[in-house]
Protein backbone atom coordinates (compact mmCIF):
# COMPACT_ATOMS: atom_id res chain seq x y z
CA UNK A 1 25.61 66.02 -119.33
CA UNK A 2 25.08 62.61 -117.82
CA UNK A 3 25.25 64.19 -114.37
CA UNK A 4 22.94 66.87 -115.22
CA UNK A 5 20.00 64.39 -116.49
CA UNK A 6 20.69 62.21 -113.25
CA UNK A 7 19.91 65.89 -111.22
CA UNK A 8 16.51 66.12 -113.47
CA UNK A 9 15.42 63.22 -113.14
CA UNK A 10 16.03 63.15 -109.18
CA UNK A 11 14.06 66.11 -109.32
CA UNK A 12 10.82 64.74 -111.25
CA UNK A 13 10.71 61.66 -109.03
CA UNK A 14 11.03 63.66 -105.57
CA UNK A 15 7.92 66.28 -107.48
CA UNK A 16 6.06 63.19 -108.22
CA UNK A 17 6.67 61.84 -104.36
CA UNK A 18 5.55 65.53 -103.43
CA UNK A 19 2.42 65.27 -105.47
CA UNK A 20 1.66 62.01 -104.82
CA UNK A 21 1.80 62.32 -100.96
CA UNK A 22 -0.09 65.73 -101.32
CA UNK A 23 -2.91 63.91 -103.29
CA UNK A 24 -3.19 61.38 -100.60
CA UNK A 25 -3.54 63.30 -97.67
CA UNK A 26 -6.30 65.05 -99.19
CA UNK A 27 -8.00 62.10 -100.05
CA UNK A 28 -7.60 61.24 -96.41
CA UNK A 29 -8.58 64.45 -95.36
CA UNK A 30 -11.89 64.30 -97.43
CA UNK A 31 -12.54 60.32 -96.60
CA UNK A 32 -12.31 61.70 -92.75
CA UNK A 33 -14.45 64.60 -93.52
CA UNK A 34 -17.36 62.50 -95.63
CA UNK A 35 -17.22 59.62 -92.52
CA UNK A 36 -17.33 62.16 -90.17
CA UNK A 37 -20.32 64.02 -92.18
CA UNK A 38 -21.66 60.25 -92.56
CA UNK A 39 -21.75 59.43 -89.37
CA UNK A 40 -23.52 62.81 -88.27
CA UNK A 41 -25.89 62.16 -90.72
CA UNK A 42 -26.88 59.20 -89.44
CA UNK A 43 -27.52 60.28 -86.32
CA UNK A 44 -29.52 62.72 -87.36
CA UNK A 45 -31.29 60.27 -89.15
CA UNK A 46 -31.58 58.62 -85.72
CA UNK A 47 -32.96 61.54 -84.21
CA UNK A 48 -35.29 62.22 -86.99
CA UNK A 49 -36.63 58.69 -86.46
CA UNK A 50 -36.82 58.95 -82.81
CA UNK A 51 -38.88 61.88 -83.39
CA UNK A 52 -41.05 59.97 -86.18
CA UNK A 53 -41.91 57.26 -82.97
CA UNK A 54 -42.70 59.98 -80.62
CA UNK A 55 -45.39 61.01 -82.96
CA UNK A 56 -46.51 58.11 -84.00
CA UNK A 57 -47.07 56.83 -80.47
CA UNK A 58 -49.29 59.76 -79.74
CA UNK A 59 -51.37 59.47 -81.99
CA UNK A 60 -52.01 56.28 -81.23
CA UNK A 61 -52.89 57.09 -78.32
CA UNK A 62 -55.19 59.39 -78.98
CA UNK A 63 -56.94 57.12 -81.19
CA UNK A 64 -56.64 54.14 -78.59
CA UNK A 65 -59.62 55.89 -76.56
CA UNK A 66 -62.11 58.95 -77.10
CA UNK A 67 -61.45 60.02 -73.50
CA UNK A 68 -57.73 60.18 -74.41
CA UNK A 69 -58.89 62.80 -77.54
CA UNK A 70 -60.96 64.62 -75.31
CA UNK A 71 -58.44 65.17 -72.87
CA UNK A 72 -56.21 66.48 -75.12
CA UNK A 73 -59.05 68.72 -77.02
CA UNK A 74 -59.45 70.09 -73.28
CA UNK A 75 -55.98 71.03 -72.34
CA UNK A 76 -55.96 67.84 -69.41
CA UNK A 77 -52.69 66.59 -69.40
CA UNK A 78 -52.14 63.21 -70.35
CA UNK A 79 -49.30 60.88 -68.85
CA UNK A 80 -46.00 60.64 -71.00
CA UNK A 81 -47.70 62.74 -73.42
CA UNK A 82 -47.20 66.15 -71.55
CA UNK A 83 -43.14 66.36 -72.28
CA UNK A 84 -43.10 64.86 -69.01
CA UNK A 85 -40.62 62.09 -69.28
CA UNK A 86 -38.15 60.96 -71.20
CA UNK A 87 -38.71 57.67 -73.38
CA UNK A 88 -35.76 55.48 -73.82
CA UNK A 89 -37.28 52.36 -75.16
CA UNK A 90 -36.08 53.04 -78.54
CA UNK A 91 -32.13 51.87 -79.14
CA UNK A 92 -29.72 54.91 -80.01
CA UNK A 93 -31.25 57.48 -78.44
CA UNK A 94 -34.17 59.08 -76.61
CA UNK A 95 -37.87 60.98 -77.70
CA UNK A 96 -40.43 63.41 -75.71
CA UNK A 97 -43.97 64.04 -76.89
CA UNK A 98 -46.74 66.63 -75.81
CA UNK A 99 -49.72 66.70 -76.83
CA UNK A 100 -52.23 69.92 -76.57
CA UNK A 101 -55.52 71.44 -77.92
CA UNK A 102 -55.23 73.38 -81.49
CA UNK A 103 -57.82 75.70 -82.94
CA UNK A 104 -61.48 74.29 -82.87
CA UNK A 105 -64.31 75.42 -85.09
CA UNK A 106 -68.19 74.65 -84.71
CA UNK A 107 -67.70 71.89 -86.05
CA UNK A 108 -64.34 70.47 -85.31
CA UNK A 109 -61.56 69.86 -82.54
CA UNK A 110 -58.06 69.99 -83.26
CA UNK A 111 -54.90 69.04 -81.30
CA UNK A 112 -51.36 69.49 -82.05
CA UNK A 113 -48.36 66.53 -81.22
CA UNK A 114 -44.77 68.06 -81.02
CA UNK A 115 -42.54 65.07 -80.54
CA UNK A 116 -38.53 65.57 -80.31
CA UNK A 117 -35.86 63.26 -80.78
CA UNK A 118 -31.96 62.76 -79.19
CA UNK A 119 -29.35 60.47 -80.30
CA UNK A 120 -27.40 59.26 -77.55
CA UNK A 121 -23.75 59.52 -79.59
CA UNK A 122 -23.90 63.49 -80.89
CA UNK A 123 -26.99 64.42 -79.10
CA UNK A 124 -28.20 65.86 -82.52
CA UNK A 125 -32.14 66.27 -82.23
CA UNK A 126 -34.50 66.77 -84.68
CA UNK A 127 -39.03 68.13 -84.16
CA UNK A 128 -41.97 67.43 -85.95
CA UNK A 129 -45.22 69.03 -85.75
CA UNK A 130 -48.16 67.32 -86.13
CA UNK A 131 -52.02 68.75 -86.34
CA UNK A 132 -54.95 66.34 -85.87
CA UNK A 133 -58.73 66.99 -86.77
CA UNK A 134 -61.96 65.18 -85.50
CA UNK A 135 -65.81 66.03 -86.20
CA UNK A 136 -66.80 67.24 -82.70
CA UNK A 137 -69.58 65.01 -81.31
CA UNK A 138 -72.75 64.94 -82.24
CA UNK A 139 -73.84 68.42 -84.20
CA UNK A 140 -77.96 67.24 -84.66
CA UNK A 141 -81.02 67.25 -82.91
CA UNK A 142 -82.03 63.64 -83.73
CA UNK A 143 -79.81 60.77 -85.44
CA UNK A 144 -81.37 57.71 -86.68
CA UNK A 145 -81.87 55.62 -89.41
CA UNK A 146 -85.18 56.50 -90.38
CA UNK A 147 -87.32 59.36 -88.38
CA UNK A 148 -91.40 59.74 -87.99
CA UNK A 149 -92.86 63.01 -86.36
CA UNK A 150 -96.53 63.57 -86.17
CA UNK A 151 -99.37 65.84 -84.03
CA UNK A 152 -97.88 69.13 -82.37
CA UNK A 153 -93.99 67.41 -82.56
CA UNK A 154 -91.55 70.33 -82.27
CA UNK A 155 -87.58 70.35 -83.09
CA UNK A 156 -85.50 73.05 -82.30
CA UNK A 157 -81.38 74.32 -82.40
CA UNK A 158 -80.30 71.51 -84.42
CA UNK A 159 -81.15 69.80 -87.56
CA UNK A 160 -82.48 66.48 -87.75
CA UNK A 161 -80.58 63.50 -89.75
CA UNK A 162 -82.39 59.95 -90.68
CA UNK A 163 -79.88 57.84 -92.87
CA UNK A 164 -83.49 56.15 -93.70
CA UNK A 165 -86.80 58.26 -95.19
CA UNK A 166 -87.82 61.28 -92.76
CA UNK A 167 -91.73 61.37 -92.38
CA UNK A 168 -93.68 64.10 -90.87
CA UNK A 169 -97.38 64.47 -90.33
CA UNK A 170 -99.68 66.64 -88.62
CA UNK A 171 -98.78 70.28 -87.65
CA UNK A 172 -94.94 69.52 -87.55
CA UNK A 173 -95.41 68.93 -91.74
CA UNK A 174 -95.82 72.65 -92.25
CA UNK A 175 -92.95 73.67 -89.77
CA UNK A 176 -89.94 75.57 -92.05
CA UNK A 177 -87.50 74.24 -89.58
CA UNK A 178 -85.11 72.78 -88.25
CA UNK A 179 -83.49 71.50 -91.29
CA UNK A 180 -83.57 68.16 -92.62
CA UNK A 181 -81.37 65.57 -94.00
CA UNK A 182 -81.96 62.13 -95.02
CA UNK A 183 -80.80 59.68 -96.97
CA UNK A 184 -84.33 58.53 -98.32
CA UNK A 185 -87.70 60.60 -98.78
CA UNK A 186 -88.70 63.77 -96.75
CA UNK A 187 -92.68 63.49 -96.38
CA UNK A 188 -94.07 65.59 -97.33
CA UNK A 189 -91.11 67.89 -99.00
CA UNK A 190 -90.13 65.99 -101.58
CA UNK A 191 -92.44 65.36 -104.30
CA UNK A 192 -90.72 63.78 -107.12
CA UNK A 193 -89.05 61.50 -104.90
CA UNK A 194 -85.90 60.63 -106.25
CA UNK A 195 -85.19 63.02 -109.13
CA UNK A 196 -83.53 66.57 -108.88
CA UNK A 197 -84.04 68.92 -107.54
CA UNK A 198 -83.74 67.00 -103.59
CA UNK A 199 -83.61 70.22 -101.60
CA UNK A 200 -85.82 73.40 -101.39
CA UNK A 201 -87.64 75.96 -99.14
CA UNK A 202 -84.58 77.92 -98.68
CA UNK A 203 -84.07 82.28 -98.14
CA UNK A 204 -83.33 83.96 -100.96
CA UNK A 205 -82.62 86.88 -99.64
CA UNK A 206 -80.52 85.30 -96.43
CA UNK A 207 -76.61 85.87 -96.43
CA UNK A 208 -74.51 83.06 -95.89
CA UNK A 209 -71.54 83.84 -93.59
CA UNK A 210 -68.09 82.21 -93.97
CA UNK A 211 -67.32 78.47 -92.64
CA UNK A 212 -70.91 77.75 -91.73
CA UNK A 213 -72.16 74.18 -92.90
CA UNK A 214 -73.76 72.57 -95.75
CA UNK A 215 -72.78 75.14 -98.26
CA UNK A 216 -73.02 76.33 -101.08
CA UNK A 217 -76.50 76.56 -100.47
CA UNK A 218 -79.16 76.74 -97.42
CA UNK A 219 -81.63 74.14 -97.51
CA UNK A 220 -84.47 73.79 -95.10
CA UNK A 221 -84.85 70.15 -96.25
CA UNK A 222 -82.39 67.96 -98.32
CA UNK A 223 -83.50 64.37 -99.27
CA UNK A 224 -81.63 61.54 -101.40
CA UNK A 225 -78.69 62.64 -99.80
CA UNK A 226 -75.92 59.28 -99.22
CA UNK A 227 -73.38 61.30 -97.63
CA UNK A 228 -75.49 61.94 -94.21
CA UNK A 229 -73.82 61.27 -91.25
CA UNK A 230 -73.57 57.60 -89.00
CA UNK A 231 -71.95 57.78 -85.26
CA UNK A 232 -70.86 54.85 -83.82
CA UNK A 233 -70.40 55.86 -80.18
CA UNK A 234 -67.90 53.97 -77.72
CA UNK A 235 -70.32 52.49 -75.41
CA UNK A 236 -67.50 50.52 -73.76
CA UNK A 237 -66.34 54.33 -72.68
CA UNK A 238 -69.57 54.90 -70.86
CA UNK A 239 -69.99 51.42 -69.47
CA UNK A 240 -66.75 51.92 -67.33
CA UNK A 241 -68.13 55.58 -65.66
CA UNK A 242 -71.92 54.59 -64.98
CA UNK A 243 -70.34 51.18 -63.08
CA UNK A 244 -67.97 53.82 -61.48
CA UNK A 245 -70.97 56.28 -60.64
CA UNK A 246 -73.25 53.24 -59.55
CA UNK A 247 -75.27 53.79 -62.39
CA UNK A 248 -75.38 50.66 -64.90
CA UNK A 249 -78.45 49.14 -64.29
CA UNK A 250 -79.79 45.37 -65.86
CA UNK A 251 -82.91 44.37 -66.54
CA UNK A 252 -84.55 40.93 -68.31
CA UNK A 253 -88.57 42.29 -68.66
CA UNK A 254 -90.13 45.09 -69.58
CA UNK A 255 -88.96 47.56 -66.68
CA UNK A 256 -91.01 51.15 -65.35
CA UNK A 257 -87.50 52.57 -64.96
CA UNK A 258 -87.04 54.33 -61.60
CA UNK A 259 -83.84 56.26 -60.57
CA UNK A 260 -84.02 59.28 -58.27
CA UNK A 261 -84.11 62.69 -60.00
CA UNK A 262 -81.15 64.69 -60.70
CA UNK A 263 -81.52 68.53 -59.53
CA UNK A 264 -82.26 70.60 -62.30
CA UNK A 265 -80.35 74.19 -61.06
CA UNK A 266 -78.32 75.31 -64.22
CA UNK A 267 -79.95 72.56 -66.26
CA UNK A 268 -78.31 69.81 -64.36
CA UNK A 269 -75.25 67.80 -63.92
CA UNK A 270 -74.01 66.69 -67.59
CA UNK A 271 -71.21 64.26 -65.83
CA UNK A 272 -73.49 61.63 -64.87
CA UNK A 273 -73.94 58.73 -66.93
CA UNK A 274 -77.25 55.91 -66.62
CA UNK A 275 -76.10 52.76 -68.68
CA UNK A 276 -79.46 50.63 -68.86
CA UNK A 277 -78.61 47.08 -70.42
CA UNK A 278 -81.42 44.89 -71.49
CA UNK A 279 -80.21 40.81 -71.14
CA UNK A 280 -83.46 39.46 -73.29
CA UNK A 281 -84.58 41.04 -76.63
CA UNK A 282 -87.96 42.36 -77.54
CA UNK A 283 -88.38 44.19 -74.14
CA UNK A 284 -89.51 48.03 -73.09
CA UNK A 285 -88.39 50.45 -70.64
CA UNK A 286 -90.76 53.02 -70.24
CA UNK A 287 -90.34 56.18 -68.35
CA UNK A 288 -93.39 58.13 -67.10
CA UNK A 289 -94.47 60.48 -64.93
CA UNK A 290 -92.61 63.60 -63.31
CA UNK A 291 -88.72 62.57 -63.72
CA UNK A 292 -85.72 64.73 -64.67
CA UNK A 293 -82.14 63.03 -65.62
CA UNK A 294 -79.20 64.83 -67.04
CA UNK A 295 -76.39 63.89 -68.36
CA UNK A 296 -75.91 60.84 -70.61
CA UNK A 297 -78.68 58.23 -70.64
CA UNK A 298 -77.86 55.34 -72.62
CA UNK A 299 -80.46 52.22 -73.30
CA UNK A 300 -78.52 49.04 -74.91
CA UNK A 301 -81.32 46.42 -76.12
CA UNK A 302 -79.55 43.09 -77.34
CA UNK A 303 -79.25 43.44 -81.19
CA UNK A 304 -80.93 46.72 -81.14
CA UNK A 305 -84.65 44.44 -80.80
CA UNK A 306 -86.46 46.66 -77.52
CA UNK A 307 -87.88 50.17 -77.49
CA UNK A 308 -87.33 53.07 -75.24
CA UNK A 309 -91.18 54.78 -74.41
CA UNK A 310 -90.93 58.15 -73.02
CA UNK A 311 -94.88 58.82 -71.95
CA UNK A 312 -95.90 62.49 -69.55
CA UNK A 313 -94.30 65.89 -68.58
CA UNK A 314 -90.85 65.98 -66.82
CA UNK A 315 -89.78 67.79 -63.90
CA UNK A 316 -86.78 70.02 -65.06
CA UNK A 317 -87.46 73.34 -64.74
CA UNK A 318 -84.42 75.79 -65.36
CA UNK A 319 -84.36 79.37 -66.32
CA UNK A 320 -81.53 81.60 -68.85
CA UNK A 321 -79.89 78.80 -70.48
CA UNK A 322 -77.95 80.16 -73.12
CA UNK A 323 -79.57 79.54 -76.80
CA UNK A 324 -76.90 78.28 -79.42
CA UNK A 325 -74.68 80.43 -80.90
CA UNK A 326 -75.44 79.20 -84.43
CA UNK A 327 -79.15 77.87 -83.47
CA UNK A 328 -80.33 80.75 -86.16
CA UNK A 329 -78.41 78.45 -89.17
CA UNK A 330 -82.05 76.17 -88.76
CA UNK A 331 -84.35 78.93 -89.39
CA UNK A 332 -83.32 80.38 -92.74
CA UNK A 333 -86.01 79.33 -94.27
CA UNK A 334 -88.53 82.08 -91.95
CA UNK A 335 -85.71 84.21 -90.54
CA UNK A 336 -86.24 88.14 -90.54
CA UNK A 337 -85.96 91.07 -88.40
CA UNK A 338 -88.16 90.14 -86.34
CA UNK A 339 -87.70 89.05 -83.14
CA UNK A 340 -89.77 85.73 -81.11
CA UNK A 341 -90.15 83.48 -84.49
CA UNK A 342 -88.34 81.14 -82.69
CA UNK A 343 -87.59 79.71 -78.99
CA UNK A 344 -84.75 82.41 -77.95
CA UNK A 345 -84.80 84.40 -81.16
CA UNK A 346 -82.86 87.74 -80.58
CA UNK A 347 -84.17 89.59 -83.48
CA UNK A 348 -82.17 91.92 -85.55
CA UNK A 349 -81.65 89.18 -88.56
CA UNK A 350 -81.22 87.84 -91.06
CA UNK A 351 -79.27 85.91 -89.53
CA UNK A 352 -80.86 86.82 -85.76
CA UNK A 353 -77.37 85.66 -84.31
CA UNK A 354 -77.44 87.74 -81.05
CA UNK A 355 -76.79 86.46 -77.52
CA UNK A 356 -80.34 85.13 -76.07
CA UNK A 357 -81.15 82.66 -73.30
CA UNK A 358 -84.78 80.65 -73.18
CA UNK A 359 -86.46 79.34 -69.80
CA UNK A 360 -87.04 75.47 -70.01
CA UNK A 361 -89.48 73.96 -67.93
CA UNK A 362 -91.22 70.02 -67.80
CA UNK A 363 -87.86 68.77 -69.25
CA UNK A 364 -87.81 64.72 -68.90
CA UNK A 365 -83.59 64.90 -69.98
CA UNK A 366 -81.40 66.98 -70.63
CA UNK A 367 -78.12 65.08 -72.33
CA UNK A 368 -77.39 62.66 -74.72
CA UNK A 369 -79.63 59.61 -75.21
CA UNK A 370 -78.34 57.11 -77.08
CA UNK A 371 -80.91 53.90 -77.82
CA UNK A 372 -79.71 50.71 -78.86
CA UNK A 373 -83.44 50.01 -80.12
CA UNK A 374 -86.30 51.85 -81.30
CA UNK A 375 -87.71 55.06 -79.93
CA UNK A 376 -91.32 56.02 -79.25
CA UNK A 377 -92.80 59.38 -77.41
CA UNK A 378 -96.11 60.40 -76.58
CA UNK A 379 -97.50 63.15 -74.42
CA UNK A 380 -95.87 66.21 -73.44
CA UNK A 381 -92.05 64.65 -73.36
CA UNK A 382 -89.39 67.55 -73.73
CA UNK A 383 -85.48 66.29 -73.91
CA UNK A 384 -82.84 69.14 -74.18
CA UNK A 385 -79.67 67.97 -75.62
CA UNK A 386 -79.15 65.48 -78.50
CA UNK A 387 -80.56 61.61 -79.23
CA UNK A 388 -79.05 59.21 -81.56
CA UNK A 389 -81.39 55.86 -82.06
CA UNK A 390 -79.95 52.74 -83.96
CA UNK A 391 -83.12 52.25 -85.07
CA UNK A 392 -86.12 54.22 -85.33
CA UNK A 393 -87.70 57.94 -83.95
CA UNK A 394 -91.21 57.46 -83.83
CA UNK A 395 -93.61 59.91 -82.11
CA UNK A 396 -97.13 58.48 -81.78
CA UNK A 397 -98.92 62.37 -81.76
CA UNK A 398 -98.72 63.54 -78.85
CA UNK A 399 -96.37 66.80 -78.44
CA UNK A 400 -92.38 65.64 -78.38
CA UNK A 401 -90.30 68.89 -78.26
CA UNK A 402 -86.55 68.60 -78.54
CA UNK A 403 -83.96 71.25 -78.40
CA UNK A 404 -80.38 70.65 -79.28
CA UNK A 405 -77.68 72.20 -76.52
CA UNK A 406 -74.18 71.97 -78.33
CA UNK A 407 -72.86 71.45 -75.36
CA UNK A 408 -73.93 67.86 -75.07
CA UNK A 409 -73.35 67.35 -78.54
CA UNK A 410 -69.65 68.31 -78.11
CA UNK A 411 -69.32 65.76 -75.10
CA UNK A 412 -70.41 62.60 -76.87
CA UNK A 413 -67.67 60.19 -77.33
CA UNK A 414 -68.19 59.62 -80.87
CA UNK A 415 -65.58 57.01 -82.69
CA UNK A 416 -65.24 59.28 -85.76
CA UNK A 417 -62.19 59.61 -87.63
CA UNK A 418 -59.18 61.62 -86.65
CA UNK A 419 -57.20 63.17 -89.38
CA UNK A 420 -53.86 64.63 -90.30
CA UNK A 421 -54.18 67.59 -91.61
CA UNK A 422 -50.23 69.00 -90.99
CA UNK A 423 -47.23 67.38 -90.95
CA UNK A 424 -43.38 68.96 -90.70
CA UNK A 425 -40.33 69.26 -89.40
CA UNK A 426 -39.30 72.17 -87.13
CA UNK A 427 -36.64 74.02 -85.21
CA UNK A 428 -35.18 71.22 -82.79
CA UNK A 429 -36.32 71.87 -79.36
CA UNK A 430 -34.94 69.64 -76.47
CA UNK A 431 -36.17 69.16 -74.01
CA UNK A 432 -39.87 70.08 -74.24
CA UNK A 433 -41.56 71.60 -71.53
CA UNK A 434 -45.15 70.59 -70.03
């Protein structure tokens, strides 16, 4: 019986042993597993974070410089940003980036970042997608803190904005177009200054199509308004190419400015840049006569105190230039079937949004001038393009014309905000290809 209780008890402690042992090699097995799955993790993590860099480095350097963002908007490849090489300055591993355009509206440009990481242990790899947004350029006629038309003053393709009051007199008071936006009064639109209703003059009987601006509604004029735009334009940007082109020019008195003319065929050369910088405040630069520049013309006055005088007829003379796409979105106000209520109006509307092209003679520029100063035009001065002032617009009667060209507007390098409008991971891809 003894012997018998020995045998069962033997028997327990050897099951016990069994169990025991059994329990721990699974614990070991599973400790093994989770360090394994641990340690894989991490490197993920280290990819993932590699990948985070990658990104963030691009778009920092997209925001270090507009030319950088308008590369990329353009499809021009941009050094170590083109999955091109292979950055190792991170420890534990290794990230690519490109960079390249996304879809662009009217009024926007959009470019897309895909940035991969590598650990260097497990050569895991993780993607992210990023999408950026900026307003493209400049989308108005006129920019400036306060504006002041007057006599036979004309405005075309492009809306005018004046962060200020807007003031028209003469025959330009009774023109239905383009539209206007201003922070202050619109003279004489807006009789009750200050109280509602602040827009008017619109079509009732005009369909609005989808993604076009200022919605819901379409005003010819809209006053009171704080939310109109300010560009501040990286004038560093266009110091650096006029010195380049032989084109930065400094004066210390009033100054008769004098340049050669560009040639007008096609409507000129939009890559050249005049930088005109004023040492002494209080000073003019007046241009006269029978001149033609294109491209970007900048005037930079010391603390904005000079003024820019524009006086005669220019000399650009160019035929079939393509009419805006969207240059219909100013005359809704007078739009119809009809077709020649407007310079290049196709007809067939409301909204008259056909292909057209208009013949441009006496033009004095045709680009973007930007004034650090005040701005003042008489005679028969016609500028094709877009013109932002930091101070004011002032036409003393004579008869101003100026027609927006997208095309300039879109090449201003504007410092406006880019955004984030998409963020994820994605499939891991390594490595990217150019």
């Amino acid at each position: 019986m003894i012997k018998n209780n020995k045998g069962i008890a033997l028997a327990m402690v050897i099951l016990i042993l069994l169990v025991g042992m059994i329990f721990i090699s699974t614990l070991v097995i599973n400790l093994t597993q989770d360090s394994r799955a641990t340690i894989k993790q991490k490197r993920s993590m280290t990819a993932f974070h590699l990948a985070e860099a990658g990104a963030d480095r691009a778009i920092y350097k997209l925001k270090s410089l507009e030319q950088y963002w308008n590369m990329a908007s353009s499809g021009t490849p941009i050094t170590g940003y083109n999955a091109d090489i292979i950055h190792t300055d991170i420890e534990g591993g290794s990230y690519m980036m490109k960079v390249f355009p996304g879809t662009s509206t009217e009024t926007t440009t959009e470019v897309v970042v895909i940035a991969s990481g590598m650990d260097d242990m497990n050569k895991e790899v993780r993607t992210i997608l990023v999408i950026l947004q900026k307003d493209k350029g400049i989308p108005a006629s006129i920019s400036a803190p306060g504006v002041t038309l007057g006599g036979n003053a004309d405005v075309h393709w492009g809306p005018m904005y004046s962060r200020g009051d807007l003031a028209l007199s003469g025959s330009v008071s009774g023109n239905l177009y383009p539209r206007k936006w201003a922070s202050g009064s619109i003279t004489p639109r807006d009789t009750n200054a200050s109280s509602e209703p602040n827009e008017g003059v619109g079509n009732p009987g005009f369909v609005q199509l989808p993604g076009t601006t200022w919605e819901p509604g379409w005003w010819e004029w809209k006053s009171y308004d704080p939310n109109v735009p300010e560009y501040d334009i990286d004038l560093d940007y266009y110091v650096q190419i006029a010195s380049a082109q032989g084109k930065y020019f400094t004066y210390s008195s009033n100054t008769n400015f004098s340049d050669p003319n560009d040639s007008a065929a096609g409507g000129g050369n939009l890559n050249i840049v005049r930088y005109i910088k004023f040492t002494t405040t209080g000073k003019r630069l007046t241009i006269a006569g029978s001149s033609f520049y294109s491209g970007t013309f900048i005037v930079d006055f010391p603390g904005g105190n000079g003024t820019l005088k524009l006086t005669g007829t220019g000399a650009g003379n160019y035929n079939n230039y393509p009419v805006p796409d969207n240059a219909w979105e100013q005359y809704c106000a007078i739009d119809t079937s009809a077709s020649g209520q407007w310079p290049g109006d196709p007809g067939g509307g409301p909204p008259s949004d056909g292909a057209s092209t208009y013949n441009f003679s006496g033009v004095k520029f045709h680009g973007f001038v930007y004034l650090v100063g005040s701005y003042d035009a008489t005679g028969n001065t016609l500028i094709h393009g877009t013109i932002i002032v930091t101070k004011n617009v002032s036409d003393s009667g004579g008869n101003t014309s100026v027609f927006y060209d997208p095309v300039v507007g879109a090449m201003v390098n504007s410092e406006s905000d880019i955004q984030k409008i998409k963020w994820e991971e994605i499939l891991p891809v390594w490595p990217l290809t150019p």
